[in-house]
Protein backbone atom coordinates (compact mmCIF):
# COMPACT_ATOMS: atom_id res chain seq x y z
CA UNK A 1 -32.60 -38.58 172.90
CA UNK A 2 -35.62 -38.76 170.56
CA UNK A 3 -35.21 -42.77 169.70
CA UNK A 4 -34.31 -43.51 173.71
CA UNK A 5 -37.68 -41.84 174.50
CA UNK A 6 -39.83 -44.41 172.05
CA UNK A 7 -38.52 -47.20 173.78
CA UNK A 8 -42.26 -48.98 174.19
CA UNK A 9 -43.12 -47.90 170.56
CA UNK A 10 -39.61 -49.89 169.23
CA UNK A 11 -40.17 -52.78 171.98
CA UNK A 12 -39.45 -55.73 169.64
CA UNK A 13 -39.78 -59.08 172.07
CA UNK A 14 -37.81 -62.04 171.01
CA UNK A 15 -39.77 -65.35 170.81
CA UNK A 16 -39.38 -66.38 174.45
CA UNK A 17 -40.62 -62.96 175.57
CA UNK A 18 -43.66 -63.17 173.78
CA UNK A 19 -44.21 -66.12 174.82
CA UNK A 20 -44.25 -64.73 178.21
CA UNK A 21 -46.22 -61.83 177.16
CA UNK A 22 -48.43 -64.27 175.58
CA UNK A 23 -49.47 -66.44 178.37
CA UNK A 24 -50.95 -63.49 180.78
CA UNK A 25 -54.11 -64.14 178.71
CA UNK A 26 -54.97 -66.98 180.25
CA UNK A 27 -52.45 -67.05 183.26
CA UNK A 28 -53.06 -65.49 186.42
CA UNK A 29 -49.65 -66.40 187.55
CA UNK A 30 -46.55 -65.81 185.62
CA UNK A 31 -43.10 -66.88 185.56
CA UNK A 32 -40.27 -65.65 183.37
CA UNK A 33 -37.59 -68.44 184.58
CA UNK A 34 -34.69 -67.07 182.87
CA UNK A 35 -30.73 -66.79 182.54
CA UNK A 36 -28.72 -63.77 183.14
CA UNK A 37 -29.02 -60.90 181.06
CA UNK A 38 -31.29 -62.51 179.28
CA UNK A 39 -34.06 -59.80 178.87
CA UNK A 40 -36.52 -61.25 181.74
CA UNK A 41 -36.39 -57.94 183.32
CA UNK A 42 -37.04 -55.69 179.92
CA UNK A 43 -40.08 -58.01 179.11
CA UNK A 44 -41.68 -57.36 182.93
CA UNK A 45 -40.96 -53.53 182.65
CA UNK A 46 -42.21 -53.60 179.16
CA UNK A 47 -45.13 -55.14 180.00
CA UNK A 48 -46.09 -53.14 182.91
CA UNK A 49 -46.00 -49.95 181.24
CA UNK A 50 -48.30 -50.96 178.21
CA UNK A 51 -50.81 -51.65 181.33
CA UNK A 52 -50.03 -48.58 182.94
CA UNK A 53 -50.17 -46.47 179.72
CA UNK A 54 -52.93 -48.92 177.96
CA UNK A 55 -50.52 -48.45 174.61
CA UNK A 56 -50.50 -52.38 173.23
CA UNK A 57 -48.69 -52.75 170.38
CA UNK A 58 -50.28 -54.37 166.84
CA UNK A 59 -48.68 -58.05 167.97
CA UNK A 60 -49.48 -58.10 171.17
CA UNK A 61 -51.57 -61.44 172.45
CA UNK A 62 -51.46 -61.02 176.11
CA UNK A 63 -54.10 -59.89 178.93
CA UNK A 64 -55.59 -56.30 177.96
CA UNK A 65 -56.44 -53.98 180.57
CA UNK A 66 -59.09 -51.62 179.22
CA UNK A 67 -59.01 -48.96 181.88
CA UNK A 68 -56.56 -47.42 184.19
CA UNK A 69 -54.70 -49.82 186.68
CA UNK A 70 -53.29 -49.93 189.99
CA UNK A 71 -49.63 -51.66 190.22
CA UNK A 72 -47.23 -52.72 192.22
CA UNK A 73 -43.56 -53.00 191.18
CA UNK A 74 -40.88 -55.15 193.62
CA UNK A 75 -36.99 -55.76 194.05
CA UNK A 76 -35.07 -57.39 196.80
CA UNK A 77 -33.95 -53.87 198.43
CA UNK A 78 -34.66 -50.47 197.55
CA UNK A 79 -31.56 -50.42 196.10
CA UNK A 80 -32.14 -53.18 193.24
CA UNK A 81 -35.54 -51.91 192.66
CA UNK A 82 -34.29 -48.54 191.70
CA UNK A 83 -31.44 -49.99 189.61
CA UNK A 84 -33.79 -52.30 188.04
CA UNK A 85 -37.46 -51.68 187.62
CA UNK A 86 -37.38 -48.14 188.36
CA UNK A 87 -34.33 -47.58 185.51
CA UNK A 88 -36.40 -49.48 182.94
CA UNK A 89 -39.92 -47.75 183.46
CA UNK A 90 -38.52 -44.42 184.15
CA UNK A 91 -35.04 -44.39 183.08
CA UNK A 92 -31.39 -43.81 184.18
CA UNK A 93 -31.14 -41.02 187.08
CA UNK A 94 -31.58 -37.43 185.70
CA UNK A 95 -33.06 -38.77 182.13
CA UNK A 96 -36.65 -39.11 182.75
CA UNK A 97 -38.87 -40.39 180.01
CA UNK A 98 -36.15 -42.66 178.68
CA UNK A 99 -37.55 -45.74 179.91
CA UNK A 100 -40.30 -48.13 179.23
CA UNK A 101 -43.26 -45.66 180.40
CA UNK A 102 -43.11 -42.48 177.29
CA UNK A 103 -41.93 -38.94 178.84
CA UNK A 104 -45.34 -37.56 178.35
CA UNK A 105 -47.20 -40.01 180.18
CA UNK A 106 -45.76 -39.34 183.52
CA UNK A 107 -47.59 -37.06 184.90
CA UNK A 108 -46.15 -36.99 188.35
CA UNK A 109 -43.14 -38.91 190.58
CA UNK A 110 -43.17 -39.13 194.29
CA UNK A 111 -39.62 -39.67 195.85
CA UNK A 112 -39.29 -42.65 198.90
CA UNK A 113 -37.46 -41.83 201.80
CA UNK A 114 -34.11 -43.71 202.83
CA UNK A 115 -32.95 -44.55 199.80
CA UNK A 116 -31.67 -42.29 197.09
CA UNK A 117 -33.36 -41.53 194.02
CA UNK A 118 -35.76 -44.14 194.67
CA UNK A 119 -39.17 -43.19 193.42
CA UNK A 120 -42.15 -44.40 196.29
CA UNK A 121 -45.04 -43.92 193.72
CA UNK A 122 -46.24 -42.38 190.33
CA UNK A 123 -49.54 -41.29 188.37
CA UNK A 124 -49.24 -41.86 185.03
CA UNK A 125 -51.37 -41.22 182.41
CA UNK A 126 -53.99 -43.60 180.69
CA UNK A 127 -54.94 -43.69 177.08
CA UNK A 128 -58.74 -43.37 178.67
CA UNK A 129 -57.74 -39.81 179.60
CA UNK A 130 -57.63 -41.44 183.16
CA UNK A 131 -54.60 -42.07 185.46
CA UNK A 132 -52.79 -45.46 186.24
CA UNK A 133 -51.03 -45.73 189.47
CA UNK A 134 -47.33 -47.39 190.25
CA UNK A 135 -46.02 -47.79 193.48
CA UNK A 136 -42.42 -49.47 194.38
CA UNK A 137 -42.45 -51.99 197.07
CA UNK A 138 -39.25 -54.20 198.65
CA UNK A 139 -39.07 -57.60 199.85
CA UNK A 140 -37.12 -56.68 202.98
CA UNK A 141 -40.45 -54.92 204.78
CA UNK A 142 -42.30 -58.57 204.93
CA UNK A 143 -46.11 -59.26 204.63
CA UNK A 144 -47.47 -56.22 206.66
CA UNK A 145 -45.91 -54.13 204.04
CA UNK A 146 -47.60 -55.66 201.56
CA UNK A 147 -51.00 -55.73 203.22
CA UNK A 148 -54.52 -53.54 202.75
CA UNK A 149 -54.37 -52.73 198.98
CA UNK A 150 -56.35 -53.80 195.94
CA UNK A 151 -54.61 -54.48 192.85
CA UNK A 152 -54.55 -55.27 189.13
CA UNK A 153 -50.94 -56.21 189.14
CA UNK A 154 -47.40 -57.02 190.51
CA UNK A 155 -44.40 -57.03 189.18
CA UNK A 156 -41.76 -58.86 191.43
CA UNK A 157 -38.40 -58.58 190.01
CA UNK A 158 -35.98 -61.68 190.79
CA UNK A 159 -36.92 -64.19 193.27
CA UNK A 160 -39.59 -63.75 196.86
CA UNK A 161 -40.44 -65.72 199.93
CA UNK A 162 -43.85 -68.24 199.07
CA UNK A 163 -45.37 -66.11 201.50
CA UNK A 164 -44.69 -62.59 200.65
CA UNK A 165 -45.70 -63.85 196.93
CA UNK A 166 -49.17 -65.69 198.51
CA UNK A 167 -49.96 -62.07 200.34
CA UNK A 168 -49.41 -60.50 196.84
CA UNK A 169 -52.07 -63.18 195.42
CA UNK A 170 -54.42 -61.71 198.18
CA UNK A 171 -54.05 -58.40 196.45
CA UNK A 172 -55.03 -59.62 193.25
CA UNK A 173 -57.90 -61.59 193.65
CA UNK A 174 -60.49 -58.92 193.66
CA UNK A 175 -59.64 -57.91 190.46
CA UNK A 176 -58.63 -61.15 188.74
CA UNK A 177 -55.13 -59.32 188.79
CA UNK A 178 -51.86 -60.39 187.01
CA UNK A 179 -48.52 -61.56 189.47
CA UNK A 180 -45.48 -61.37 187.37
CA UNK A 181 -42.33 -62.98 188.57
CA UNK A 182 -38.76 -62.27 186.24
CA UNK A 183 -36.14 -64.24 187.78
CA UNK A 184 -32.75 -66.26 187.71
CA UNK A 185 -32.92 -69.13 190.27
CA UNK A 186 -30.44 -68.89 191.81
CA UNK A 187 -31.73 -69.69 195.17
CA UNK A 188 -32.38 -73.53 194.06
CA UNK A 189 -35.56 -75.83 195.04
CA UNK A 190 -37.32 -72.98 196.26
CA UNK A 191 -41.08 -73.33 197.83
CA UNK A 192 -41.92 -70.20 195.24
CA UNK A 193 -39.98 -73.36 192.85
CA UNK A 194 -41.58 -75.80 193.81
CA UNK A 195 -45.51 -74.33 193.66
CA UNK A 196 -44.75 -72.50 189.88
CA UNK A 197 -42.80 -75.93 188.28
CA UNK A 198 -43.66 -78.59 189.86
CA UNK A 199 -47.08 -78.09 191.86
CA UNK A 200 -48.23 -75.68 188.89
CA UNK A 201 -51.75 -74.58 190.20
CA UNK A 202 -54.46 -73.93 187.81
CA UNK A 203 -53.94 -70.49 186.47
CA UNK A 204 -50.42 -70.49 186.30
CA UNK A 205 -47.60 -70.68 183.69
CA UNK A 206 -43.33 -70.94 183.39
CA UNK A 207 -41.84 -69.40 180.85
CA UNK A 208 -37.89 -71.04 180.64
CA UNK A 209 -35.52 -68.89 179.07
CA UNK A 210 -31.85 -69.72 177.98
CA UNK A 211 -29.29 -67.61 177.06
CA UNK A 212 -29.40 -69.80 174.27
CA UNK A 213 -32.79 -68.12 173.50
CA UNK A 214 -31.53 -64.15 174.30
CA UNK A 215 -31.32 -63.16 170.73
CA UNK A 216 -29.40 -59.99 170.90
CA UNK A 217 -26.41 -62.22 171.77
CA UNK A 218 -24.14 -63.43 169.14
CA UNK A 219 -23.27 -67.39 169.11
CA UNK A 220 -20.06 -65.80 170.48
CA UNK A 221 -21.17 -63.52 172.91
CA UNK A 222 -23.02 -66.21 174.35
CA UNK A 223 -19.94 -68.67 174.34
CA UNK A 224 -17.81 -66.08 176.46
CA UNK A 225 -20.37 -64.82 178.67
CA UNK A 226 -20.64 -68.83 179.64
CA UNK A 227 -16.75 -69.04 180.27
CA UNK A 228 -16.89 -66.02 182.97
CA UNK A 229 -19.80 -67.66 185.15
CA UNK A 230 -18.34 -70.48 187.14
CA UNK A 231 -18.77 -74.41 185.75
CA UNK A 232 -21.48 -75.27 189.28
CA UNK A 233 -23.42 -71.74 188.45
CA UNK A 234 -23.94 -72.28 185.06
CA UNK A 235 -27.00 -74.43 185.19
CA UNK A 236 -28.89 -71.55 186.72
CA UNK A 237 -27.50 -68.57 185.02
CA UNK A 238 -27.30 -69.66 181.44
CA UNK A 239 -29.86 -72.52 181.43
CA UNK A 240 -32.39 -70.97 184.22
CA UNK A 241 -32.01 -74.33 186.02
CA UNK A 242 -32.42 -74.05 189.73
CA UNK A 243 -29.12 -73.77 191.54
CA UNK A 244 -28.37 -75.84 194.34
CA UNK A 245 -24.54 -75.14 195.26
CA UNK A 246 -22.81 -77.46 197.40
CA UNK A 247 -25.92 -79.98 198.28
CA UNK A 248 -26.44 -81.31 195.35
CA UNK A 249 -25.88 -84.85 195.18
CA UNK A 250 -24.61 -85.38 191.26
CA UNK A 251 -22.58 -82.39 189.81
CA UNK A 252 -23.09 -82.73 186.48
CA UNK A 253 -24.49 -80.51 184.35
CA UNK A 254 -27.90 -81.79 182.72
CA UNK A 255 -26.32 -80.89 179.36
CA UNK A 256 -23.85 -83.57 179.64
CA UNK A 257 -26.19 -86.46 180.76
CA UNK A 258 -28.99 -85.40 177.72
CA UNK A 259 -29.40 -86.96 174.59
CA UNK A 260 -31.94 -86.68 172.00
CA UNK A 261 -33.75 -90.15 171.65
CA UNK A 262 -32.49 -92.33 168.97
CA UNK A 263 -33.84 -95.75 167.76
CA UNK A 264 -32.52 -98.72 170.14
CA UNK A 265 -30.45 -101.57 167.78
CA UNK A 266 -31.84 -104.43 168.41
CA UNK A 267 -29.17 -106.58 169.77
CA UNK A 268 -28.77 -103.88 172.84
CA UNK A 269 -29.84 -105.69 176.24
CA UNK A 270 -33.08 -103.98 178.20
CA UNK A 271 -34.01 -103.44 181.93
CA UNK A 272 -36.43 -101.94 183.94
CA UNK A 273 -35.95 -101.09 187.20
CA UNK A 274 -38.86 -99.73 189.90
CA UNK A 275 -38.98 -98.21 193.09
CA UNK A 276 -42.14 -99.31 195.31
CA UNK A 277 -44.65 -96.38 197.08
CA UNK A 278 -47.99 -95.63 197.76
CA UNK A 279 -47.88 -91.88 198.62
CA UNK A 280 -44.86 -90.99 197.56
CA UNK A 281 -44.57 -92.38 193.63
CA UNK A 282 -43.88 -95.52 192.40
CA UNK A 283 -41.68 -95.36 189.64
CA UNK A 284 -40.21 -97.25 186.96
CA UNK A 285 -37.31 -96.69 184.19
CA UNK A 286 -36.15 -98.24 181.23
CA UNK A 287 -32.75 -98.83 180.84
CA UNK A 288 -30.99 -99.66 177.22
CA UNK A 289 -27.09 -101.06 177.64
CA UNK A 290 -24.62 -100.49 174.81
CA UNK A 291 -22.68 -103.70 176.34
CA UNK A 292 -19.77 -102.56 173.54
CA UNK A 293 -19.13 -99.11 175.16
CA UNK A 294 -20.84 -99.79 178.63
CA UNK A 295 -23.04 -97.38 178.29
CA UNK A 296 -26.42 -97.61 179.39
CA UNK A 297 -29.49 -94.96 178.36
CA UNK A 298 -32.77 -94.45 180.53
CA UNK A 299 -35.17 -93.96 177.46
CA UNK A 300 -38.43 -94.21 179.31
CA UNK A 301 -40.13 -93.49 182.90
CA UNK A 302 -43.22 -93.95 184.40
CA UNK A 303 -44.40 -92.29 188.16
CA UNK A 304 -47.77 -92.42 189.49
CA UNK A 305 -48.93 -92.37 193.50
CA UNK A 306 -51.86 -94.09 195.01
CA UNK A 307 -52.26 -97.12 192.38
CA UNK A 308 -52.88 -100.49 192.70
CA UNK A 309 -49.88 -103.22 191.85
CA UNK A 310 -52.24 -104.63 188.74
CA UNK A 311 -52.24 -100.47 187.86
CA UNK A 312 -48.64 -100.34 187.87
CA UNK A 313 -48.62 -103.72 186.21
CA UNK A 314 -50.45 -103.10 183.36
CA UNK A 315 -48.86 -100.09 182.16
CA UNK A 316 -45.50 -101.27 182.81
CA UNK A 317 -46.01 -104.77 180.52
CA UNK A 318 -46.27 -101.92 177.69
CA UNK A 319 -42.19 -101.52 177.81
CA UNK A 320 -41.90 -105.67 176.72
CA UNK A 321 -43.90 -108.78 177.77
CA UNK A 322 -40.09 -110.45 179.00
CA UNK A 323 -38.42 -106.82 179.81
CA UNK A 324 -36.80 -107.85 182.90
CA UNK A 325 -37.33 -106.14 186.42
CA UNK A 326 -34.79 -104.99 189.26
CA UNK A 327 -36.88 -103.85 192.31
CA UNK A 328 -35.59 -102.98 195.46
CA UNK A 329 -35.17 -104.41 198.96
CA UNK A 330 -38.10 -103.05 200.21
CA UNK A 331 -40.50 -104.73 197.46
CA UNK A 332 -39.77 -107.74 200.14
CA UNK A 333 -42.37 -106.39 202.32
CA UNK A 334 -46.31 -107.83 202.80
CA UNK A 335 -48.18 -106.26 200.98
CA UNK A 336 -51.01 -105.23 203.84
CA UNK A 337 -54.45 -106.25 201.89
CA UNK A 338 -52.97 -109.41 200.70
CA UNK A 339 -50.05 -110.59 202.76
CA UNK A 340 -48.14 -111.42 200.17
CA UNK A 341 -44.64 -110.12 198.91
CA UNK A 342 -45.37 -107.00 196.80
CA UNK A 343 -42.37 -108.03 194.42
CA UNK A 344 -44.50 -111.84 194.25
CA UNK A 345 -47.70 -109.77 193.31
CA UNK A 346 -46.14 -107.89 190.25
CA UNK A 347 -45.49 -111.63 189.30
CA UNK A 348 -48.66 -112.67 189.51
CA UNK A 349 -49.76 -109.63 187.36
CA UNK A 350 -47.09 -111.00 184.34
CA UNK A 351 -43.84 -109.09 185.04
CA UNK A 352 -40.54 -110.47 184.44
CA UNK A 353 -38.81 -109.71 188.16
CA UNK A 354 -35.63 -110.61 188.63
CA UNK A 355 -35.65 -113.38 191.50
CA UNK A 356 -33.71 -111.21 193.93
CA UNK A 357 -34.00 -108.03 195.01
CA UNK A 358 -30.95 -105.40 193.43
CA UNK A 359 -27.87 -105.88 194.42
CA UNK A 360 -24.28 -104.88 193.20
CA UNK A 361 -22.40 -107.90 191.31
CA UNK A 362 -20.52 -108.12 194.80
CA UNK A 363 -23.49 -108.39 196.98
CA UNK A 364 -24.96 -105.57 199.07
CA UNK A 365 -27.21 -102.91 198.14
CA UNK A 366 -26.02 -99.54 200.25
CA UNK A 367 -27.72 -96.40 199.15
CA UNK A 368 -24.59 -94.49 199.25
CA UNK A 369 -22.32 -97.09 197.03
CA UNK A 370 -25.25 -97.04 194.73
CA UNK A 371 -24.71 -93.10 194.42
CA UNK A 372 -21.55 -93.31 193.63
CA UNK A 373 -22.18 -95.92 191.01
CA UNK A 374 -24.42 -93.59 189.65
CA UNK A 375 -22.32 -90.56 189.77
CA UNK A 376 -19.09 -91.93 188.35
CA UNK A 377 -20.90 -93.16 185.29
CA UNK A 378 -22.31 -89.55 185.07
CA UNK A 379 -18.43 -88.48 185.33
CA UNK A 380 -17.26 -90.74 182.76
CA UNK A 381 -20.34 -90.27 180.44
CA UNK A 382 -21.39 -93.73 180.74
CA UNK A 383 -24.68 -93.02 181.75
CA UNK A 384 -27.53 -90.58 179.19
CA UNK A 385 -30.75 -89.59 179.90
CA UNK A 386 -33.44 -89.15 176.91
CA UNK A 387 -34.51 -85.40 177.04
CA UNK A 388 -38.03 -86.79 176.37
CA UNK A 389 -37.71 -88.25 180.10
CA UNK A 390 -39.00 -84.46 181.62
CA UNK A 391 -40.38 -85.59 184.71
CA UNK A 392 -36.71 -87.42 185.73
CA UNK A 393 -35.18 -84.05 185.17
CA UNK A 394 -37.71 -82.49 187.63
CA UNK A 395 -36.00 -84.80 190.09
CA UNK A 396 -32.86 -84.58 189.38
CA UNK A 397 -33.14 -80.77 189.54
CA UNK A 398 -33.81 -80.75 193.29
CA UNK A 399 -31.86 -83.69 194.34
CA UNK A 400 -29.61 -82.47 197.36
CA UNK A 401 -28.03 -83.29 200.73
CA UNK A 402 -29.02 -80.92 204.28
CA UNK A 403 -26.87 -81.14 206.59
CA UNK A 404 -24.62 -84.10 204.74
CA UNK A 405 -27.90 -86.04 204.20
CA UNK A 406 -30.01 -86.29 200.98
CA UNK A 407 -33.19 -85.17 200.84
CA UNK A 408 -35.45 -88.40 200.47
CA UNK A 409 -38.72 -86.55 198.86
CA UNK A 410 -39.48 -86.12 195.04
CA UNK A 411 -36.68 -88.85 193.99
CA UNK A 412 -38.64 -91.67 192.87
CA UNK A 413 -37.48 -92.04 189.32
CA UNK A 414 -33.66 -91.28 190.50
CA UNK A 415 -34.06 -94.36 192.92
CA UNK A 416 -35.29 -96.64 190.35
CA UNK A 417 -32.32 -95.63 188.18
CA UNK A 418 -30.09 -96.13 190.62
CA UNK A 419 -31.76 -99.85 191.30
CA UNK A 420 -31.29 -100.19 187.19
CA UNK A 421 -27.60 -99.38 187.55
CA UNK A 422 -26.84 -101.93 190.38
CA UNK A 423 -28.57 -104.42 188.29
CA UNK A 424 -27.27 -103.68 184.58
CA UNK A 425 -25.78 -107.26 184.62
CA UNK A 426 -29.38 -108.68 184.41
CA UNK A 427 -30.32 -106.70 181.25
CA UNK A 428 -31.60 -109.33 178.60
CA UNK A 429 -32.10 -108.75 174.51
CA UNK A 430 -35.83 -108.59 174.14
CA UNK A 431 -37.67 -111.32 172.78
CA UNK A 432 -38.63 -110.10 168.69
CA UNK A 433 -40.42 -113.50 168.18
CA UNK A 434 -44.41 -114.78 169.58
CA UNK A 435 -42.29 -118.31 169.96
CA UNK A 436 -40.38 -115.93 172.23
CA UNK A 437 -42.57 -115.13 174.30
CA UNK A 438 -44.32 -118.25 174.39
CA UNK A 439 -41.42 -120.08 175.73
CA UNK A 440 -41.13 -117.27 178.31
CA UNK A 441 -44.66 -117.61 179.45
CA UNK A 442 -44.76 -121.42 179.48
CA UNK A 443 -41.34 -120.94 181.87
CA UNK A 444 -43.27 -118.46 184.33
CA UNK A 445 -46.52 -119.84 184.05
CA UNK A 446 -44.72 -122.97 185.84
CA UNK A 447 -43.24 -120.98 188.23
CA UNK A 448 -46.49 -118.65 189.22
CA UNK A 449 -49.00 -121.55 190.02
């Protein structure tokens, strides 16, 4: 009973916990983005009871709190936020003291009605000599309930609505306050998601956490607990990758469509391949083809919104002077400044674009047939992605159907692959030689005037 009550003295955080930990002290907004029974949920209720108690250990890095705080803990119901937070602050029913917050600072526990053995609020005592105070909240009450208090911290345990978590921002602001989130996502592309890992507003950080990274799992404790979870969960529970169920568009796991980057031979065929925007990105890929095993590898990308063509241009000539270009259909349009064909004006600016838009070897160009292109090369392992591409995994992350139809927003790089695909035919060996390239200029210079 002695050692279970010194549970904050013997905290010992693995590396992606202090990490965590680390990144309140300049971090306003925290995310522990984790799998399973990884530890996210010891690291928040370790955390909140050094700033409850003001007891930081010797390693600690993170935001100090030099007098007594006020703090909010949260769970889905008052059922998970009793099993959860409550358990690892206070400890199991009937052993107080054995949790996160030491026996003899509590000075006092006030019980919450409807649920039982859910605490409603607690003092607890403050290396100052001062009190700290904790009160348990739910998500199930909605904004009101979460309304009319000033704060230095909250603790949300597993996954809230953007707006419950924007009325807990309100609560913080007068005291530059910490917001904690420890979750699984499980509920997929998210708004709450989408503002911490893709928006990421200043003052914010995501901590990703494997079970890969959980040490206090053995290589086979790991390997077993991955069997039990079902092949379409796994993303999200072992690899804290959001889950999107039945709407996503390609099944496959990202850890079968990764590879590490590796030096291209030089007798492999290149393409690049582009989808056209304005607002929404325009995007490019580069595609390398193992012709001998048919399998191609997107080993670069490049998105940016509201750039000129020469912009685009430019940056794009840095993947090979005679790289060849798919574009798509809609690259036909007039551009409206100049007139002209927006797929002629990345001509004039010196790219090598194919001289019809993509199409499969067949003819046609339907989204849908290009999808499944796409997909069965996933499938057969025909088709890699270089982990260095991050911002293509971002896409493919969220890329799902509503209602049978997918979701045309944030898929820019995904469409250009799929253009690259349709077009892999058209791939060409780069040119290693300046009499290369000089024949290839002299050819389109010819063909530009």
């Amino acid at each position: 009973m002695e050692l279970e009550r010194r549970k904050l003295e013997i905290y010992s955080p693995h590396p992606k916990q202090i990490e965590f930990h680390a990144a309140g002290a300049r971090a306003v907004e925290r995310c522990l983005l984790a799998a399973n029974q990884s530890g996210k949920s010891t690291a928040g209720a370790a955390e909140v009871a050094m700033h409850l108690t003001g007891r930081y250990p010797p390693w600690w890095t993170g935001r100090v709190f030099a007098e007594p705080v006020r703090w909010w803990c949260a769970g889905e119901s008052g059922e998970s936020t009793r099993d959860t937070p409550q358990r690892l602050l206070f400890g199991a029913i009937g052993h107080p003291g054995t949790g996160f917050i030491p026996h003899g600072d509590i000075i006092s526990v006030s019980p919450a009605r409807g649920v039982a053995d859910l605490l409603d609020h607690a003092e607890i005592r403050h290396t100052s000599g001062r009190s700290s105070f904790l009160k348990f909240k739910t998500y199930g009450k909605g904004r009101e309930n979460w309304a009319s208090e000033t704060l230095d911290g909250i603790w949300a345990d597993e996954e809230l609505e953007l707006g419950l978590y924007s009325e807990g921002l309100v609560r913080l602001q007068a005291r530059n306050g910490l917001m904690m989130v420890t979750m699984t996502p499980l509920l997929g592309q998210t708004a709450l998601i989408r503002r911490l890992t893709i928006d990421e507003p200043p003052g914010s950080s995501v901590t990703r956490m494997t079970l890969d990274d959980a040490l206090h799992y053995s290589p086979e404790e790991r390997k077993l607990a991955e069997a039990r979870i079902p092949e379409h969960e796994r993303d999200a529970r072992i690899r804290a990758i959001p889950f999107l169920g039945s709407g996503l568009v390609y099944l496959s796991a990202e850890a079968d469509i990764r590879c590490e980057p590796f030096a291209i031979p030089a007798h492999w065929p290149l393409l690049g391949a582009m989808d056209i925007g304005w607002d929404h990105p325009t995007a490019a890929v580069k595609i390398a083809w193992d012709r001998d095993t048919d399998a191609a590898y997107v080993i670069a990308e490049y998105r940016q919104s509201r750039q000129l063509i020469y912009q685009h241009a430019s940056r794009l000539r840095a993947w090979g002077k005679t790289l060849p270009w798919a574009w798509p259909h809609d690259a036909l349009k007039h551009d409206p400044g100049s007139g002209e064909e927006i797929a002629n004006q990345y001509r004039d600016h010196l790219l090598n674009m194919l001289p019809k838009h993509a199409t499969f070897p067949e003819g046609g160009y339907g989204f849908e047939a290009g999808l499944e292109l796409v997909r069965e090369r996933f499938e057969l392992g025909t088709l890699k992605i270089f982990s260095s591409c991050l911002m293509w995994f971002e896409e493919y992350r969220q890329y799902h159907r509503k209602e049978g139809l997918v979701q045309k927003i944030h898929d820019d790089l995904l469409d250009a692959t799929r253009i690259g695909i349709m077009s892999l035919r058209h791939a060409e060996v780069a040119a290693r030689t300046g009499e290369d390239y000089n024949k290839f200029m002299n050819k389109h210079r010819r063909e530009w005037v």
